[in-house]
PDB file of N, CA and C in Angstrom:
ATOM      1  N   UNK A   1       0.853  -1.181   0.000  1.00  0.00           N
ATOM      2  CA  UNK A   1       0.000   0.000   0.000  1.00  0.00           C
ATOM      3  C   UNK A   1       0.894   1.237   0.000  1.00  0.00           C
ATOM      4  N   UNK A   2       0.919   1.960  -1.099  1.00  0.00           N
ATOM      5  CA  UNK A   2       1.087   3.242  -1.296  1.00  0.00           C
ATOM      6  C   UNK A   2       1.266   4.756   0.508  1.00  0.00           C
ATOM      7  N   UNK A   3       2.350   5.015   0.754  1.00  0.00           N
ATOM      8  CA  UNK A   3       2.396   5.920   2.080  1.00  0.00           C
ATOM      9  C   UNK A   3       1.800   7.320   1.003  1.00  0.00           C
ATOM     10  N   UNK A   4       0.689   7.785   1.726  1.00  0.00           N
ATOM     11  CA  UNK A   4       0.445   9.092   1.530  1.00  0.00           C
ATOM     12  C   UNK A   4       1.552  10.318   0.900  1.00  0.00           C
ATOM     13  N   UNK A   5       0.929  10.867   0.594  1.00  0.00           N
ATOM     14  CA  UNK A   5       2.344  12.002   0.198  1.00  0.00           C
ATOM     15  C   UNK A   5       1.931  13.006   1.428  1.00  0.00           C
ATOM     16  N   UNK A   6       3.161  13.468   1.632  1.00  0.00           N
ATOM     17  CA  UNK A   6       3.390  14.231   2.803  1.00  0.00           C
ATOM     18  C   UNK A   6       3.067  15.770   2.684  1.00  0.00           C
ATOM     19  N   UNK A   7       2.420  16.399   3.406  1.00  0.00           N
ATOM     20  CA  UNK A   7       1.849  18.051   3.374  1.00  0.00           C
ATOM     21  C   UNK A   7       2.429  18.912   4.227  1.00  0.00           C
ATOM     22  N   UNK A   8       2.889  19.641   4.027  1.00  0.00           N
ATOM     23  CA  UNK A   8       3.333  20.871   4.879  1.00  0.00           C
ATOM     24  C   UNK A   8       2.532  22.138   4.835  1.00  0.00           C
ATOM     25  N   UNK A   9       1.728  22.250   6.138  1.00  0.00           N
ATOM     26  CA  UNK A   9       1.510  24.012   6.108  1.00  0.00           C
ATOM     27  C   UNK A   9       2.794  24.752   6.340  1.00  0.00           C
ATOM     28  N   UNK A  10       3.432  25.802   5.695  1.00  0.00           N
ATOM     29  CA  UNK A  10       3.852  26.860   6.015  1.00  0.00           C
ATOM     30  C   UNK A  10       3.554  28.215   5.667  1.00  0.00           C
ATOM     31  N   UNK A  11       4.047  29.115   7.214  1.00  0.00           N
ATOM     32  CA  UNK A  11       3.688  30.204   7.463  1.00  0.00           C
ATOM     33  C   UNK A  11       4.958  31.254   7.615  1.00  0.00           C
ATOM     34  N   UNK A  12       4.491  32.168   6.491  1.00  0.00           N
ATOM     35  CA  UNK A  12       6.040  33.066   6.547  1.00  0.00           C
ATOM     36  C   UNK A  12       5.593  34.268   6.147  1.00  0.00           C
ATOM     37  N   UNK A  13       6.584  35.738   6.475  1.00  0.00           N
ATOM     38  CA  UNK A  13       6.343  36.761   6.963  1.00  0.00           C
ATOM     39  C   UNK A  13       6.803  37.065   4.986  1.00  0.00           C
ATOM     40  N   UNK A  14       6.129  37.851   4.516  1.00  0.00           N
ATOM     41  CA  UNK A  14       6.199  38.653   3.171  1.00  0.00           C
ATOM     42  C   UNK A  14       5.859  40.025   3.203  1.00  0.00           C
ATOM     43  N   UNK A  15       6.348  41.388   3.189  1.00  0.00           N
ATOM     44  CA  UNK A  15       5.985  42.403   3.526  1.00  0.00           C
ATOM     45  C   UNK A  15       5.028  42.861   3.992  1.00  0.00           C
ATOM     46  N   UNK A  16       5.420  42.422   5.549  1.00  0.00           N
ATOM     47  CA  UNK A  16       4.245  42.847   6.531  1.00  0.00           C
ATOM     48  C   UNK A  16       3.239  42.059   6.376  1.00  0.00           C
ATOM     49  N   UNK A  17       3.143  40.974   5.836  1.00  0.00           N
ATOM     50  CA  UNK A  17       2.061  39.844   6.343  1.00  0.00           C
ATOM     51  C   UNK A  17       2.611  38.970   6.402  1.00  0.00           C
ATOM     52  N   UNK A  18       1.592  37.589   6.831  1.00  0.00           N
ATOM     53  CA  UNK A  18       1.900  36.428   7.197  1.00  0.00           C
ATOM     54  C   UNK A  18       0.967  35.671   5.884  1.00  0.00           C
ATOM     55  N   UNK A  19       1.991  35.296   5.382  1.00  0.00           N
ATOM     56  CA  UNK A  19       1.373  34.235   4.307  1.00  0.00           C
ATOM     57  C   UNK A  19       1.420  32.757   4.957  1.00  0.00           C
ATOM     58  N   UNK A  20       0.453  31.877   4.338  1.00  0.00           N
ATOM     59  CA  UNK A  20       0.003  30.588   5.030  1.00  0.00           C
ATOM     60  C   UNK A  20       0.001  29.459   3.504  1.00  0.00           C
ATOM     61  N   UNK A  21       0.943  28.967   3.463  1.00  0.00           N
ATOM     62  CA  UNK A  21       0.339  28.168   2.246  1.00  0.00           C
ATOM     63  C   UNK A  21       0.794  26.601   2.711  1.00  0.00           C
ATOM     64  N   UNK A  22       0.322  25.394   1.604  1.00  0.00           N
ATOM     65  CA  UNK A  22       0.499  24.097   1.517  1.00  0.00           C
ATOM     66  C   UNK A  22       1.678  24.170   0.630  1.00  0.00           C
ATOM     67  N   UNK A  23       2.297  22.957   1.123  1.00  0.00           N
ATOM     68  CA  UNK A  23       3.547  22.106   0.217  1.00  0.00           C
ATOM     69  C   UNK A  23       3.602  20.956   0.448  1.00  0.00           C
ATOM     70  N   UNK A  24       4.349  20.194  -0.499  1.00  0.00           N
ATOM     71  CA  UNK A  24       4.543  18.807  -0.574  1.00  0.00           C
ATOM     72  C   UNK A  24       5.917  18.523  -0.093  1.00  0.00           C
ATOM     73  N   UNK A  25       6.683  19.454  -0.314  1.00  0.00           N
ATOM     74  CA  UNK A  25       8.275  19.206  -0.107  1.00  0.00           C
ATOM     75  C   UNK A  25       8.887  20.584   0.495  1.00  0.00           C
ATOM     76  N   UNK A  26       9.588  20.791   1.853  1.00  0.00           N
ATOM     77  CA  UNK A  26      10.277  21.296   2.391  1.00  0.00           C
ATOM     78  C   UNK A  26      11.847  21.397   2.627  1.00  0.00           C
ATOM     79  N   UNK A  27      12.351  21.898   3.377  1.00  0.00           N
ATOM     80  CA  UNK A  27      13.747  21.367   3.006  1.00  0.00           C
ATOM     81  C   UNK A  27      14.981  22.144   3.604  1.00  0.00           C
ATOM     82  N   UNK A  28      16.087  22.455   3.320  1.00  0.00           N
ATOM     83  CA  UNK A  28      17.167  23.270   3.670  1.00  0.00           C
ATOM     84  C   UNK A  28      17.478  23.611   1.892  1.00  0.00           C
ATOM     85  N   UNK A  29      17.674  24.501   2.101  1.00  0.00           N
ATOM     86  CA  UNK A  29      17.910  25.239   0.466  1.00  0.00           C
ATOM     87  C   UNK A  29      19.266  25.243   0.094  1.00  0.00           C
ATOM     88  N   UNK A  30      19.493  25.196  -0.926  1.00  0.00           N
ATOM     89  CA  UNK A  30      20.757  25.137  -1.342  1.00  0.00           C
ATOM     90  C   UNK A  30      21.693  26.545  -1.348  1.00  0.00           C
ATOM     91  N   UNK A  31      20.633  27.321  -1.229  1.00  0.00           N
ATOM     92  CA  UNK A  31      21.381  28.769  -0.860  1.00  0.00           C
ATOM     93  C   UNK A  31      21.430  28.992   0.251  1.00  0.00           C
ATOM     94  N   UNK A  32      22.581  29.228   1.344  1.00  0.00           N
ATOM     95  CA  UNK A  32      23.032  29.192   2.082  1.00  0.00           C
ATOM     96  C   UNK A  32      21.791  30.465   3.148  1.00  0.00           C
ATOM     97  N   UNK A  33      21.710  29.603   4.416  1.00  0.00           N
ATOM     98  CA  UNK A  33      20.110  30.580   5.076  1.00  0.00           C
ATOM     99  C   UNK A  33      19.064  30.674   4.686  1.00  0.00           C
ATOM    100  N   UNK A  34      18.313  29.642   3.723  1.00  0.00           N
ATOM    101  CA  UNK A  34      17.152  29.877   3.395  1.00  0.00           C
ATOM    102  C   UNK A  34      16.763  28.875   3.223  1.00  0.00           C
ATOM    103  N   UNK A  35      15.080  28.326   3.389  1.00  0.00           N
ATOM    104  CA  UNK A  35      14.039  27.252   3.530  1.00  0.00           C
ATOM    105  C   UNK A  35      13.921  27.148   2.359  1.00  0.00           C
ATOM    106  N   UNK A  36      13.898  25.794   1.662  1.00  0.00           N
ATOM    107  CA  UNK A  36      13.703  25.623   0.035  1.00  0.00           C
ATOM    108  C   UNK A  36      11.833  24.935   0.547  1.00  0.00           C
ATOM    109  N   UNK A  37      10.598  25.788  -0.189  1.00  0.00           N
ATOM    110  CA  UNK A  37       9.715  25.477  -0.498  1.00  0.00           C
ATOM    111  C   UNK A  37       8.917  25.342  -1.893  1.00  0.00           C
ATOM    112  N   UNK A  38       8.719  23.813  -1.956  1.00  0.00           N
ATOM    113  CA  UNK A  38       8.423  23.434  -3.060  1.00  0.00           C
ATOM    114  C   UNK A  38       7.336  22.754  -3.659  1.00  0.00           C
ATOM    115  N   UNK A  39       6.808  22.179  -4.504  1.00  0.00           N
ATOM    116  CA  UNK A  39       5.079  21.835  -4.781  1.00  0.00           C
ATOM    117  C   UNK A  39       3.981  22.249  -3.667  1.00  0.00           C
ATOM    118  N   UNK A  40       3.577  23.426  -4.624  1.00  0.00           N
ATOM    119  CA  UNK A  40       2.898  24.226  -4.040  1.00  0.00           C
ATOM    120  C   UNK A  40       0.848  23.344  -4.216  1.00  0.00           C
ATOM    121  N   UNK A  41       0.793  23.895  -2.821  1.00  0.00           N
ATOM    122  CA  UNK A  41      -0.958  22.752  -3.344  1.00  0.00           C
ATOM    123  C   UNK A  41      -1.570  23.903  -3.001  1.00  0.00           C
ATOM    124  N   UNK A  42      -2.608  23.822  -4.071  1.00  0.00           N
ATOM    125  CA  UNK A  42      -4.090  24.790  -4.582  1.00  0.00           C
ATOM    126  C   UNK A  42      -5.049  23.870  -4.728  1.00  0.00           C
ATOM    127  N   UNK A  43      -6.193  24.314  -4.216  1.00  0.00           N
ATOM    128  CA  UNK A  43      -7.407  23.334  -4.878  1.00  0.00           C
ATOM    129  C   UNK A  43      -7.397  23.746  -6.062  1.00  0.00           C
ATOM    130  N   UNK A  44      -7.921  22.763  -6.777  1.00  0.00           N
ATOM    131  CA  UNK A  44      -8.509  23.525  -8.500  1.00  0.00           C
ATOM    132  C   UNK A  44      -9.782  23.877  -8.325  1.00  0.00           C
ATOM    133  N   UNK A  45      -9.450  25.093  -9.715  1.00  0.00           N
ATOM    134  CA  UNK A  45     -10.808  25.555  -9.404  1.00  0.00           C
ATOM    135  C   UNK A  45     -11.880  25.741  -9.461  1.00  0.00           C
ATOM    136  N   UNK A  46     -13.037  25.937  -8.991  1.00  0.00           N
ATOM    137  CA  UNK A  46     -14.497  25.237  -9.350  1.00  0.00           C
ATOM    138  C   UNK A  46     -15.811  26.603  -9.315  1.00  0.00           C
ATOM    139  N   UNK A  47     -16.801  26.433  -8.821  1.00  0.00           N
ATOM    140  CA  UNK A  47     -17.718  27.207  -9.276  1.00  0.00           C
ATOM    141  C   UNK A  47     -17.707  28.008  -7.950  1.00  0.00           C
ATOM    142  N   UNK A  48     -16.868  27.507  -6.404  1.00  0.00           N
ATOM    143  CA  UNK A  48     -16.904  28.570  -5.307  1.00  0.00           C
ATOM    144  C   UNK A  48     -15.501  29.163  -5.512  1.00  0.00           C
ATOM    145  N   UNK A  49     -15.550  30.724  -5.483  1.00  0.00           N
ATOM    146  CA  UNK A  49     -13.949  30.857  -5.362  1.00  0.00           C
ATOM    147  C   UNK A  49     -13.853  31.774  -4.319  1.00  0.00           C
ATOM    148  N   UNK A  50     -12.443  31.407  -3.863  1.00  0.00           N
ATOM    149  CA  UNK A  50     -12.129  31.700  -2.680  1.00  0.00           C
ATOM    150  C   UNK A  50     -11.052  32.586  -3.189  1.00  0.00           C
ATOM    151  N   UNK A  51     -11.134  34.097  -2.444  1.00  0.00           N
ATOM    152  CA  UNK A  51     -10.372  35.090  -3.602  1.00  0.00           C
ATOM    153  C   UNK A  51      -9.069  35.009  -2.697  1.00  0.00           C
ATOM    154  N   UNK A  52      -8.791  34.681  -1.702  1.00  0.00           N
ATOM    155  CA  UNK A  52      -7.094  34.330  -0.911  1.00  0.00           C
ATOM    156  C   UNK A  52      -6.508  33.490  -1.654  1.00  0.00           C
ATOM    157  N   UNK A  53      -7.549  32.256  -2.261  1.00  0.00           N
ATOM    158  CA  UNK A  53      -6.757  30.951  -2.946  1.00  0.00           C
ATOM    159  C   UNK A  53      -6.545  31.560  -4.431  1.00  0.00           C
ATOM    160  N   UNK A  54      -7.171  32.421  -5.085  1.00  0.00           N
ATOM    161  CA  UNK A  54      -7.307  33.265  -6.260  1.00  0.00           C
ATOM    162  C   UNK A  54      -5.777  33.983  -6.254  1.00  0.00           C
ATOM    163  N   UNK A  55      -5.560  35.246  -5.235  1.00  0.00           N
ATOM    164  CA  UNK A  55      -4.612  36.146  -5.380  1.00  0.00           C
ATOM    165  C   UNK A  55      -3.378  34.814  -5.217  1.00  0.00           C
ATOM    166  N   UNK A  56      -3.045  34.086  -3.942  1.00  0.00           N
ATOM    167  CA  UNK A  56      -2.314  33.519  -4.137  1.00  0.00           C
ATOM    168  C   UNK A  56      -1.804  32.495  -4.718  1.00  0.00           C
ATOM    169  N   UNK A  57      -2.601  31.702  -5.741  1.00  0.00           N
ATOM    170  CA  UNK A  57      -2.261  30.997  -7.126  1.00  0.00           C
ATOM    171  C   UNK A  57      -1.602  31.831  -7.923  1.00  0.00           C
ATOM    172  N   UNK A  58      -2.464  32.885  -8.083  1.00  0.00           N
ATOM    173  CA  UNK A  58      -1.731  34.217  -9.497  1.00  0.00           C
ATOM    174  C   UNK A  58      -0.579  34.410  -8.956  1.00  0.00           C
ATOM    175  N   UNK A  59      -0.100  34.649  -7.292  1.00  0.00           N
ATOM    176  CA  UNK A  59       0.974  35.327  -7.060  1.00  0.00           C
ATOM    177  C   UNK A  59       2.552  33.927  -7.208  1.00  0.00           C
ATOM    178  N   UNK A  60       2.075  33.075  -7.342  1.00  0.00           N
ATOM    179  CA  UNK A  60       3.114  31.826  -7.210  1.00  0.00           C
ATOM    180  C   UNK A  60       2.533  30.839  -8.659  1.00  0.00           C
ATOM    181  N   UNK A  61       1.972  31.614  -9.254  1.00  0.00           N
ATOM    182  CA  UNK A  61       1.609  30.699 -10.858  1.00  0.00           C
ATOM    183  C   UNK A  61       2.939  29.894 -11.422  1.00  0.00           C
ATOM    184  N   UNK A  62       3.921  30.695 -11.419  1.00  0.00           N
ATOM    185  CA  UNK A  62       4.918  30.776 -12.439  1.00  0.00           C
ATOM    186  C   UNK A  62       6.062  29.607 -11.185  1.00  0.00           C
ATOM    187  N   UNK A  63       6.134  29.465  -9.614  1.00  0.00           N
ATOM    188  CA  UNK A  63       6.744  29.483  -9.083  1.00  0.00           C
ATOM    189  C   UNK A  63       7.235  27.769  -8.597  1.00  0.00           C
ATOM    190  N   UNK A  64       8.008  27.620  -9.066  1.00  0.00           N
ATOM    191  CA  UNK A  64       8.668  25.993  -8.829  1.00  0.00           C
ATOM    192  C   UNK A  64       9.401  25.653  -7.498  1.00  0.00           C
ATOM    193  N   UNK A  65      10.288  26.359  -7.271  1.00  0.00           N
ATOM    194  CA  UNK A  65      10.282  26.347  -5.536  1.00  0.00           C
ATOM    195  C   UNK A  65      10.622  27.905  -5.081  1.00  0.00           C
ATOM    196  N   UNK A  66      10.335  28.039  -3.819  1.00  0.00           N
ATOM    197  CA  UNK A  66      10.109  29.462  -2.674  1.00  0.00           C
ATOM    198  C   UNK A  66      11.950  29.096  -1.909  1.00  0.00           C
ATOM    199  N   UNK A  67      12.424  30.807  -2.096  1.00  0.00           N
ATOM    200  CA  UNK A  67      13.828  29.724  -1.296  1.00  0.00           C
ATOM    201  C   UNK A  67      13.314  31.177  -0.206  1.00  0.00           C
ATOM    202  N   UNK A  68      13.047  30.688   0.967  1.00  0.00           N
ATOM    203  CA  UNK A  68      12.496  32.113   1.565  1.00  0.00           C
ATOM    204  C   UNK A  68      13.854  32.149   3.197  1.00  0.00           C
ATOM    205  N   UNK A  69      13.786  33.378   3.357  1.00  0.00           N
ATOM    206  CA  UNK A  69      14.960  33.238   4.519  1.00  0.00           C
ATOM    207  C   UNK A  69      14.732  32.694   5.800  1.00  0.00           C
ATOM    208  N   UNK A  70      15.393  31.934   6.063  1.00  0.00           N
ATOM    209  CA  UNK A  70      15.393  31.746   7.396  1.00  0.00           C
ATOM    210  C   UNK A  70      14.321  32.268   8.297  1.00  0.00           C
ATOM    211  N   UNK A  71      14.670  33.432   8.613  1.00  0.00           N
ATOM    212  CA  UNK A  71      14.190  34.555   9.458  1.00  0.00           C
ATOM    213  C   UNK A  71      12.973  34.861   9.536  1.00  0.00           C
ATOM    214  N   UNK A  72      11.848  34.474   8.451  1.00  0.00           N
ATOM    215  CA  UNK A  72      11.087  34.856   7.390  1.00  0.00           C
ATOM    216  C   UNK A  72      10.127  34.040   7.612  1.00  0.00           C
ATOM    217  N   UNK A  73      10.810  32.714   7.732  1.00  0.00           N
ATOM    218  CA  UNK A  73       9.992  31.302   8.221  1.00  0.00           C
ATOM    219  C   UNK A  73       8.815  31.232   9.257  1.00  0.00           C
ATOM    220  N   UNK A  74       7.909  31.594   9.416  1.00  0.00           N
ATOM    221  CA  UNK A  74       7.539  31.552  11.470  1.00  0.00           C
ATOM    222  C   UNK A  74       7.287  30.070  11.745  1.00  0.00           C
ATOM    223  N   UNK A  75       6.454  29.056  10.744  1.00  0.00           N
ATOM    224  CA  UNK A  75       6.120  28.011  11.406  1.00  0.00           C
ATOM    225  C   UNK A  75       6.296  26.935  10.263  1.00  0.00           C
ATOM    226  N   UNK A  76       6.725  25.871  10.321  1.00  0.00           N
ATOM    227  CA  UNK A  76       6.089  24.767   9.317  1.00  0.00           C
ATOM    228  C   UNK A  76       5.595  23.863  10.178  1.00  0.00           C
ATOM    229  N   UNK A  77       4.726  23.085   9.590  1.00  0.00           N
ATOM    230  CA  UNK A  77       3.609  22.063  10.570  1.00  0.00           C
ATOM    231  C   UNK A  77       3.762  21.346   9.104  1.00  0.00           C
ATOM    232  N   UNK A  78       3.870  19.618   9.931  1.00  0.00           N
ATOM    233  CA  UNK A  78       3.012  18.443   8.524  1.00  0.00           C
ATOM    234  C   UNK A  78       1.974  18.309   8.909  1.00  0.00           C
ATOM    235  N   UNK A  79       0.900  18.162   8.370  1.00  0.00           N
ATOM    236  CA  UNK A  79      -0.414  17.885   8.163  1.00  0.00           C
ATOM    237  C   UNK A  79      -1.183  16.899   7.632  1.00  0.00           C
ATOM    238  N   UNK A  80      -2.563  16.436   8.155  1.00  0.00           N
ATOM    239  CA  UNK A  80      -3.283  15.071   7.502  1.00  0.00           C
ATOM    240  C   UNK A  80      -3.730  15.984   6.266  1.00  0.00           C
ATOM    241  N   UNK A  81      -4.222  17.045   6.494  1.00  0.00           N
ATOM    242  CA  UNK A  81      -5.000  17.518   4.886  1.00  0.00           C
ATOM    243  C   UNK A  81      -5.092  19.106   5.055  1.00  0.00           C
ATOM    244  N   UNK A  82      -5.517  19.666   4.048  1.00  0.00           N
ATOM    245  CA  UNK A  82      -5.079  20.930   3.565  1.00  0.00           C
ATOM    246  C   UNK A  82      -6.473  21.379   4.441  1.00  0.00           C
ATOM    247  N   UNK A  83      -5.915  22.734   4.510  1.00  0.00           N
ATOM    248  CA  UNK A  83      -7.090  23.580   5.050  1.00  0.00           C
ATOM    249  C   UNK A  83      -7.171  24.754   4.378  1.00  0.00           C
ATOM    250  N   UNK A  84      -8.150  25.963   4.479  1.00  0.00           N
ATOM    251  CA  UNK A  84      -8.245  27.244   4.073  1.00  0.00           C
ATOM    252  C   UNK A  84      -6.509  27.969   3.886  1.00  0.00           C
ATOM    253  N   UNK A  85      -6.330  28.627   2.445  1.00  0.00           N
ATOM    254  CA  UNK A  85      -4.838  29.137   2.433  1.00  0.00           C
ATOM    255  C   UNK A  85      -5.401  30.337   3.404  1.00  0.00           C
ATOM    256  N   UNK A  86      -4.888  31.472   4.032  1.00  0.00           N
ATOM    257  CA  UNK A  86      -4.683  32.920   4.547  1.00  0.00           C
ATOM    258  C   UNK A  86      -3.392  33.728   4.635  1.00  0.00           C
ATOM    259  N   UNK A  87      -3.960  35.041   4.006  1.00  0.00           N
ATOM    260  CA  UNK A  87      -2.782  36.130   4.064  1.00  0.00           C
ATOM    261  C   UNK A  87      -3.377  36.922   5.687  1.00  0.00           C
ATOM    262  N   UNK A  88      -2.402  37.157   6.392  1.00  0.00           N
ATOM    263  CA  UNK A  88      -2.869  37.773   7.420  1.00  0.00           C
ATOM    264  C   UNK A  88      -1.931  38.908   8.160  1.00  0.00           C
ATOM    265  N   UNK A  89      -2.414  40.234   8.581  1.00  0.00           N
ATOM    266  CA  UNK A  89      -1.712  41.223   8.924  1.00  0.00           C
ATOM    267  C   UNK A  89      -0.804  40.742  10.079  1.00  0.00           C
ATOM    268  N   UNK A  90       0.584  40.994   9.989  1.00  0.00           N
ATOM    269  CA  UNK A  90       1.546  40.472  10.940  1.00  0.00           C
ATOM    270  C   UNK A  90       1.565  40.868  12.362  1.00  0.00           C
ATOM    271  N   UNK A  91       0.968  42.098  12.487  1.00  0.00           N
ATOM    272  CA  UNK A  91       0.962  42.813  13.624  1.00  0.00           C
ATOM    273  C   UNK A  91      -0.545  42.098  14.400  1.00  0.00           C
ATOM    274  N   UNK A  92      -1.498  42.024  14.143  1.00  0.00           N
ATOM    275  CA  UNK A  92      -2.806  41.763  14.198  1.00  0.00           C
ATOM    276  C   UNK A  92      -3.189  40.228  14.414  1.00  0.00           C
ATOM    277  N   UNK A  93      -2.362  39.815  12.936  1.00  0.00           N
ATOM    278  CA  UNK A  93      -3.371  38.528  12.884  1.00  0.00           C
ATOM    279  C   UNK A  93      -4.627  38.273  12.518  1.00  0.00           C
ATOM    280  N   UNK A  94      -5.250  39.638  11.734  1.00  0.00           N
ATOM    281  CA  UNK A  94      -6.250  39.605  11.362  1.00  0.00           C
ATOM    282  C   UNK A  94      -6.136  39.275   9.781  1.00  0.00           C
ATOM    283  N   UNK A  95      -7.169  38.520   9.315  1.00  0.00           N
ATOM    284  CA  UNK A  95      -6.767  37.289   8.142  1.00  0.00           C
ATOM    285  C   UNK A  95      -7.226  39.164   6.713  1.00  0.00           C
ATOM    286  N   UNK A  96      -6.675  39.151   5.940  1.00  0.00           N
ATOM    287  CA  UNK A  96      -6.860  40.373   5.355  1.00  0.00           C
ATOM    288  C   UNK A  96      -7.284  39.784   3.598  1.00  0.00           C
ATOM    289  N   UNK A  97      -8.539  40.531   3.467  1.00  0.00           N
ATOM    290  CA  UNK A  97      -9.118  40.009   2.090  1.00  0.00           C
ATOM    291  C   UNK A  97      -8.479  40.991   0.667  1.00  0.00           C
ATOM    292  N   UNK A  98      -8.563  39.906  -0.067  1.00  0.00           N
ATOM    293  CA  UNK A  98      -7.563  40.574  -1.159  1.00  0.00           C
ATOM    294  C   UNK A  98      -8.079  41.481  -1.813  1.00  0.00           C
ATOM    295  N   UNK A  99      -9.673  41.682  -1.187  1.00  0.00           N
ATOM    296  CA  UNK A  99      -9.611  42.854  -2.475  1.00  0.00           C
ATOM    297  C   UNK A  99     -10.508  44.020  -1.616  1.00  0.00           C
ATOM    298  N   UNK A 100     -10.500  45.099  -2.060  1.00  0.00           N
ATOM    299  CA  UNK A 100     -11.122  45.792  -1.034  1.00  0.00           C
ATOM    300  C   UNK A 100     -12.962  45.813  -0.927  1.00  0.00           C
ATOM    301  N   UNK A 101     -12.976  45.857   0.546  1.00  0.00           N
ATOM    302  CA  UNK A 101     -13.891  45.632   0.862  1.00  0.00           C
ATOM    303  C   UNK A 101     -15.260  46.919   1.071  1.00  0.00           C
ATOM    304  N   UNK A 102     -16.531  47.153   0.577  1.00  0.00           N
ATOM    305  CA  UNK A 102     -17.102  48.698   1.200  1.00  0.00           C
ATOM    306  C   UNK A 102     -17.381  48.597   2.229  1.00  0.00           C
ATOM    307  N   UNK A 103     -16.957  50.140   2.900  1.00  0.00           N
ATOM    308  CA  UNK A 103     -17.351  49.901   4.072  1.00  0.00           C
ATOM    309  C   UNK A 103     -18.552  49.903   4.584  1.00  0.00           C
ATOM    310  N   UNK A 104     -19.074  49.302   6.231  1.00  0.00           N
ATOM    311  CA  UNK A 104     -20.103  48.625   6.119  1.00  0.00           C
ATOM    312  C   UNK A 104     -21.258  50.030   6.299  1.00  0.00           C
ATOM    313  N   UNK A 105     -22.526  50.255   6.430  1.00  0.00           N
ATOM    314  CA  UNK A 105     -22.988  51.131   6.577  1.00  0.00           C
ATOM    315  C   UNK A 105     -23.695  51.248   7.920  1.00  0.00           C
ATOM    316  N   UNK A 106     -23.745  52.291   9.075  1.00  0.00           N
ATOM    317  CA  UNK A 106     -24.679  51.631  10.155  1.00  0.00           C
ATOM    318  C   UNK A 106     -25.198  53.086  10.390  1.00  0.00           C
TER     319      UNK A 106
END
């Protein structure tokens, strides 16, 4: 019987946020101080879209592995299965939507 393929959430700091994404393969990078992140997992996409999983597909379309710094890193976790991706304000922690929102009226 076939072992599962292995998932990584990681969570890393990108100008002033905290990006959250899935991978298949983690690592020590070949450039000296930096996390090699690689097969990137997206759901495909279907008739609900989720505009976090939207901006950040477009923003890593092109992208075969992430060599991100050290420093940069905050968490990797392996995981049984993927959950919601989130970009979130670093200071806060409040999960931040990609596109702007009106404000509400009261």
């Amino acid at each position: 019987m076939a072992k599962p393929a292995r998932l990584f959430k990681v969570s890393f700091l990108n100008q002033g946020r905290v990006y959250e994404l899935y991978a298949r393969r983690v690592g020590a990078s070949d450039v000296f101080g930096f996390t090699e992140i690689a097969d990137l997992v997206f759901e495909p996409g279907g008739l609900v879209v989720d505009p976090t999983e939207e901006k950040l597909r477009d923003e890593f379309r092109d992208t075969r592995v992430l060599h991100l710094p050290m420093h940069a890193v905050l968490r990797i976790e392996e995981v049984d299965r993927r959950g919601p991706l989130a970009i979130r304000d670093a200071a806060t922690g409040e999960k931040i939507m990609p596109f702007p929102m009106p404000a509400p009226r009261g």
